[in-house]
C-alpha atoms as a PDB file:
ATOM      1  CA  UNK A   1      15.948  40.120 -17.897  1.00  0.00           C
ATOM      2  CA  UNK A   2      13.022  39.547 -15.546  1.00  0.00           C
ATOM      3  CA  UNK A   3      11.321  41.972 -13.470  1.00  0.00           C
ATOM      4  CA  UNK A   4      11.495  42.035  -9.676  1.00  0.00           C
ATOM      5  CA  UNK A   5       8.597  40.413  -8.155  1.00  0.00           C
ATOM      6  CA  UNK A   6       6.868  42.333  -5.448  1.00  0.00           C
ATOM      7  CA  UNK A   7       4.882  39.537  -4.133  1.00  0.00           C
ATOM      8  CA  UNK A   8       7.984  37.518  -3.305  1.00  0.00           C
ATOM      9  CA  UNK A   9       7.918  33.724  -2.577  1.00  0.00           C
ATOM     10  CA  UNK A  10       9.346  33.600   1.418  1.00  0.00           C
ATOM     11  CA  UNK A  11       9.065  29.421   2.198  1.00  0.00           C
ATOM     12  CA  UNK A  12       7.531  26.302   0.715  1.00  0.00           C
ATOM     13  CA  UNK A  13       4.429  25.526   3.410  1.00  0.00           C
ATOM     14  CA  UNK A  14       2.857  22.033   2.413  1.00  0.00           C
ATOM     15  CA  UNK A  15       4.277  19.306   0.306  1.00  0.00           C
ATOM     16  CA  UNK A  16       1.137  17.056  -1.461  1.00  0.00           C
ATOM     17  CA  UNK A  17       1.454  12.994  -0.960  1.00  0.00           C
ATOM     18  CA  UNK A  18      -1.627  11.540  -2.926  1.00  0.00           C
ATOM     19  CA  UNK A  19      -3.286   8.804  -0.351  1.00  0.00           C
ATOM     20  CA  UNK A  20      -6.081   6.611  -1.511  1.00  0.00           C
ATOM     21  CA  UNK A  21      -7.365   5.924   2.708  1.00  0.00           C
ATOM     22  CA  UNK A  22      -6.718   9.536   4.469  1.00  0.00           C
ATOM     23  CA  UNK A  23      -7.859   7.997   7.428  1.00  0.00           C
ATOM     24  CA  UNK A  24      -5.214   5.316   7.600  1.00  0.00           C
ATOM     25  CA  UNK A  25      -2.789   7.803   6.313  1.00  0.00           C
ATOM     26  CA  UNK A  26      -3.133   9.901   9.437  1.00  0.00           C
ATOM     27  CA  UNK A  27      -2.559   7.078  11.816  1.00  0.00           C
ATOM     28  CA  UNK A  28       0.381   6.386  10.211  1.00  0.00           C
ATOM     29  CA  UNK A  29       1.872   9.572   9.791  1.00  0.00           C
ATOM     30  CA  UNK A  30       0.477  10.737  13.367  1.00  0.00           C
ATOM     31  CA  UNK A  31       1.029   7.213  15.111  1.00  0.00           C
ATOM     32  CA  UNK A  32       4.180   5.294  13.772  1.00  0.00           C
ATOM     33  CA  UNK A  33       6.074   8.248  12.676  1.00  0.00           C
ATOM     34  CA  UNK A  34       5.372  10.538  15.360  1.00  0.00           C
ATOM     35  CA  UNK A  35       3.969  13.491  13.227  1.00  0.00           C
ATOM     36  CA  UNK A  36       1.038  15.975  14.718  1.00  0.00           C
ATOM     37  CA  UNK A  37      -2.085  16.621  12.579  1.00  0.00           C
ATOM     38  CA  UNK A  38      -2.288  20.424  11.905  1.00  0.00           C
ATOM     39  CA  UNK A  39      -5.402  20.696   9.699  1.00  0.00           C
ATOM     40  CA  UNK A  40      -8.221  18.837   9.161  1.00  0.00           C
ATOM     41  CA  UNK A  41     -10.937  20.197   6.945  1.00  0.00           C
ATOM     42  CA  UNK A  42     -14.013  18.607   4.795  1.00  0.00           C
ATOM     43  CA  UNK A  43     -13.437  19.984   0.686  1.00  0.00           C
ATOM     44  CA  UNK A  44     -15.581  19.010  -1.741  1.00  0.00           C
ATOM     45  CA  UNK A  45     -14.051  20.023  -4.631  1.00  0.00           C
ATOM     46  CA  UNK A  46     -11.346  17.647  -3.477  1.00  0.00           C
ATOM     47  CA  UNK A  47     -13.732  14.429  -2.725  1.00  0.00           C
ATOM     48  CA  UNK A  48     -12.371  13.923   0.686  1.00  0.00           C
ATOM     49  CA  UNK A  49     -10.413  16.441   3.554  1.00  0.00           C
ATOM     50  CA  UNK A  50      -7.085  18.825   3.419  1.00  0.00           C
ATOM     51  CA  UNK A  51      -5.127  17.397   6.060  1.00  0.00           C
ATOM     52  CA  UNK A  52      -1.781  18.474   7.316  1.00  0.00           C
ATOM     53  CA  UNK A  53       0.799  16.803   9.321  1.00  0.00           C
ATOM     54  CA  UNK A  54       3.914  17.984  10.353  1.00  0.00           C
ATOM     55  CA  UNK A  55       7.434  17.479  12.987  1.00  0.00           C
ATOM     56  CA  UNK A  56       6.512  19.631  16.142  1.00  0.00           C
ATOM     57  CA  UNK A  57       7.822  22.902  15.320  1.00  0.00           C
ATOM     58  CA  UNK A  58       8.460  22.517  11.756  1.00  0.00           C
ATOM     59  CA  UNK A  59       7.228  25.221   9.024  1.00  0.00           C
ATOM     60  CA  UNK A  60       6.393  22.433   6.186  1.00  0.00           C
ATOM     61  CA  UNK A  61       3.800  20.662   6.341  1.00  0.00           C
ATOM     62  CA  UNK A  62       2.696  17.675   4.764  1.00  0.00           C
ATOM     63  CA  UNK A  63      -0.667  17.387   2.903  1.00  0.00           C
ATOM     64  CA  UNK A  64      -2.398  14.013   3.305  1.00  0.00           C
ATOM     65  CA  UNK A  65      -4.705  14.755  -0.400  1.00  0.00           C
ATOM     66  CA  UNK A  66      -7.056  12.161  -1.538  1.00  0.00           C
ATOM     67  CA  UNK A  67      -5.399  10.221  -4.793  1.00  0.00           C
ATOM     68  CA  UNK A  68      -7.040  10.611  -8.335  1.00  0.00           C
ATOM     69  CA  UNK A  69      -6.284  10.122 -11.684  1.00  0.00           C
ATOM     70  CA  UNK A  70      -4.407  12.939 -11.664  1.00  0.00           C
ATOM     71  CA  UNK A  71      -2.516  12.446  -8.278  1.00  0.00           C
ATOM     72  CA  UNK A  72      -2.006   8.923  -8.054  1.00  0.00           C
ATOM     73  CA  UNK A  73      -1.010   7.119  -4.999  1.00  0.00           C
ATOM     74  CA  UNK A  74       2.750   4.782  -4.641  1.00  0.00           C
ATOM     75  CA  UNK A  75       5.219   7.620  -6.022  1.00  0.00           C
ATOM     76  CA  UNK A  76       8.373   8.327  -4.954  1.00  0.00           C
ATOM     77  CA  UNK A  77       7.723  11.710  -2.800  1.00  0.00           C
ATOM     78  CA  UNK A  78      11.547  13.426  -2.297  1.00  0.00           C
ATOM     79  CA  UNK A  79      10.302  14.141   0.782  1.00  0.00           C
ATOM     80  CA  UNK A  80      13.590  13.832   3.176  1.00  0.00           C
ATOM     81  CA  UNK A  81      12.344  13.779   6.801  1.00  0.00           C
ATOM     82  CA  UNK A  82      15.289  14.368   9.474  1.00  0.00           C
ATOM     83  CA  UNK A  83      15.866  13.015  12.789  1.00  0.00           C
ATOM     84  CA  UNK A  84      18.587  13.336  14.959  1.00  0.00           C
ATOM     85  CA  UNK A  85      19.135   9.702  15.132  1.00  0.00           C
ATOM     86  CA  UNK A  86      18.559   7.727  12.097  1.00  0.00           C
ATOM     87  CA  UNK A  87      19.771   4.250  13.540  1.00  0.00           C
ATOM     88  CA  UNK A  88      17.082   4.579  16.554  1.00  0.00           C
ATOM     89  CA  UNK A  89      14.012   6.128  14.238  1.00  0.00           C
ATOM     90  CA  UNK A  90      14.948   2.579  12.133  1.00  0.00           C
ATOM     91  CA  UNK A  91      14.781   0.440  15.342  1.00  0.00           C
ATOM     92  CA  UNK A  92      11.371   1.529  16.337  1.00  0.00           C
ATOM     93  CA  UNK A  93       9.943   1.436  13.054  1.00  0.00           C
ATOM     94  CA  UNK A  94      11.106  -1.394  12.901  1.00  0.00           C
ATOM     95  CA  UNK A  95       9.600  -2.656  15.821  1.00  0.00           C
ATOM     96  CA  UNK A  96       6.365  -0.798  14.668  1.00  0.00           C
ATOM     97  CA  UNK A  97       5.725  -2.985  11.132  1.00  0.00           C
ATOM     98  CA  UNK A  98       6.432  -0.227   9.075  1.00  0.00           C
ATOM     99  CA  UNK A  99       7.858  -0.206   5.709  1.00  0.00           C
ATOM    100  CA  UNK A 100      11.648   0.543   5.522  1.00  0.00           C
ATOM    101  CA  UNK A 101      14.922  -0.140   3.980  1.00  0.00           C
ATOM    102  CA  UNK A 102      18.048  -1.125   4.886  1.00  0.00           C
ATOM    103  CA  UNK A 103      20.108   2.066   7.150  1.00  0.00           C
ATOM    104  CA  UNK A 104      22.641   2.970   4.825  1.00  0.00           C
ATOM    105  CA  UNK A 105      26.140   4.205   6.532  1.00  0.00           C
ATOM    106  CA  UNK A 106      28.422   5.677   3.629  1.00  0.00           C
ATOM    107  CA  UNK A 107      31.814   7.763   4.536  1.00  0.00           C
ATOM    108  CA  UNK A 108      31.564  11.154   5.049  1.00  0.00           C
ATOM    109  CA  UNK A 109      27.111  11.073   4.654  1.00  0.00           C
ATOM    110  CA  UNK A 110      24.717  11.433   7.033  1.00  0.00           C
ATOM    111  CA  UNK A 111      23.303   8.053   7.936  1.00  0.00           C
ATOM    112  CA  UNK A 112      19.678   7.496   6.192  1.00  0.00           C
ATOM    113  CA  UNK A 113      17.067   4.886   5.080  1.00  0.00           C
ATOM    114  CA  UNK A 114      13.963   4.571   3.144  1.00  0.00           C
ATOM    115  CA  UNK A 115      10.660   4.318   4.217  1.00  0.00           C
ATOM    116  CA  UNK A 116       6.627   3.759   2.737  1.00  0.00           C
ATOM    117  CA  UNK A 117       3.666   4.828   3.860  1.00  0.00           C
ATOM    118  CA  UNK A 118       0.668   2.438   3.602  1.00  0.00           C
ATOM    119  CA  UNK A 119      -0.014   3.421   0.394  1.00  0.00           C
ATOM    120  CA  UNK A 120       3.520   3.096  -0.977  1.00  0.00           C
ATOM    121  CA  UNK A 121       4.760   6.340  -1.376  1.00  0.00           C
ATOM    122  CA  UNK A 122       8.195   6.771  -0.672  1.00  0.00           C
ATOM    123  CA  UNK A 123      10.296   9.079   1.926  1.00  0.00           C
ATOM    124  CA  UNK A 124      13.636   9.389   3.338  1.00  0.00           C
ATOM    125  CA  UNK A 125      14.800   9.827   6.680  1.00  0.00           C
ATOM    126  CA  UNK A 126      18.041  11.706   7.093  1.00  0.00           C
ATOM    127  CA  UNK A 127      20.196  12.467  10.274  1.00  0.00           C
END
């Protein structure tokens, strides 16, 4: 049996996506999908910045991190954004040149496509 943990975990803050141009990551993630830039802060240790975007309002964030040979750019995040209209989010992405797959419709599940980021990684948008 496992001891109680004073130091509790209360909420996941910041999800990693590895980008290999954090610059062009922000103006995707901040221009086409509508995101606001939280943090923005030179690291060293990490070769580039820690930047955070995130949905107004919303208590995740998502870390824009500089891709390495140990984070490597193009993978398949599990990162499900949601939206309160899928079908119109598709349109003007669409419209925008981004990246994105077909809008799936199935019985009795929330309308949802795929999307990439400039660097390939992969998201989901749900409704």
């Amino acid at each position: 049996m496992s001891e109680r943990v004073d130091a509790a975990i209360t909420g996941i803050r910041t999800v990693g996506v590895p980008v290999t141009d954090q610059d062009r990551a922000v103006a995707f993630y901040v221009d086409v999908l509508g995101l606001e830039k939280r943090l923005d802060a030179p690291v060293e240790q990490l070769g580039g910045r820690w930047i955070e975007v995130a949905p107004a309002g919303a208590a995740t964030s998502i870390a824009l991190v500089p891709a390495g040979p140990e984070a490597k750019a193009g993978v398949e995040t599990g990162i499900r954004l949601s939206v309160p209209d899928a079908a119109a989010l598709h349109k003007e992405l669409v419209e925008r040149g981004a990246e994105v797959g077909e809008l799936l419709r199935w019985p009795g599940v929330p309308p949802m496509f795929s999307l990439r980021d400039p660097d390939g990684n992969g998201l989901e948008v749900v409704e």
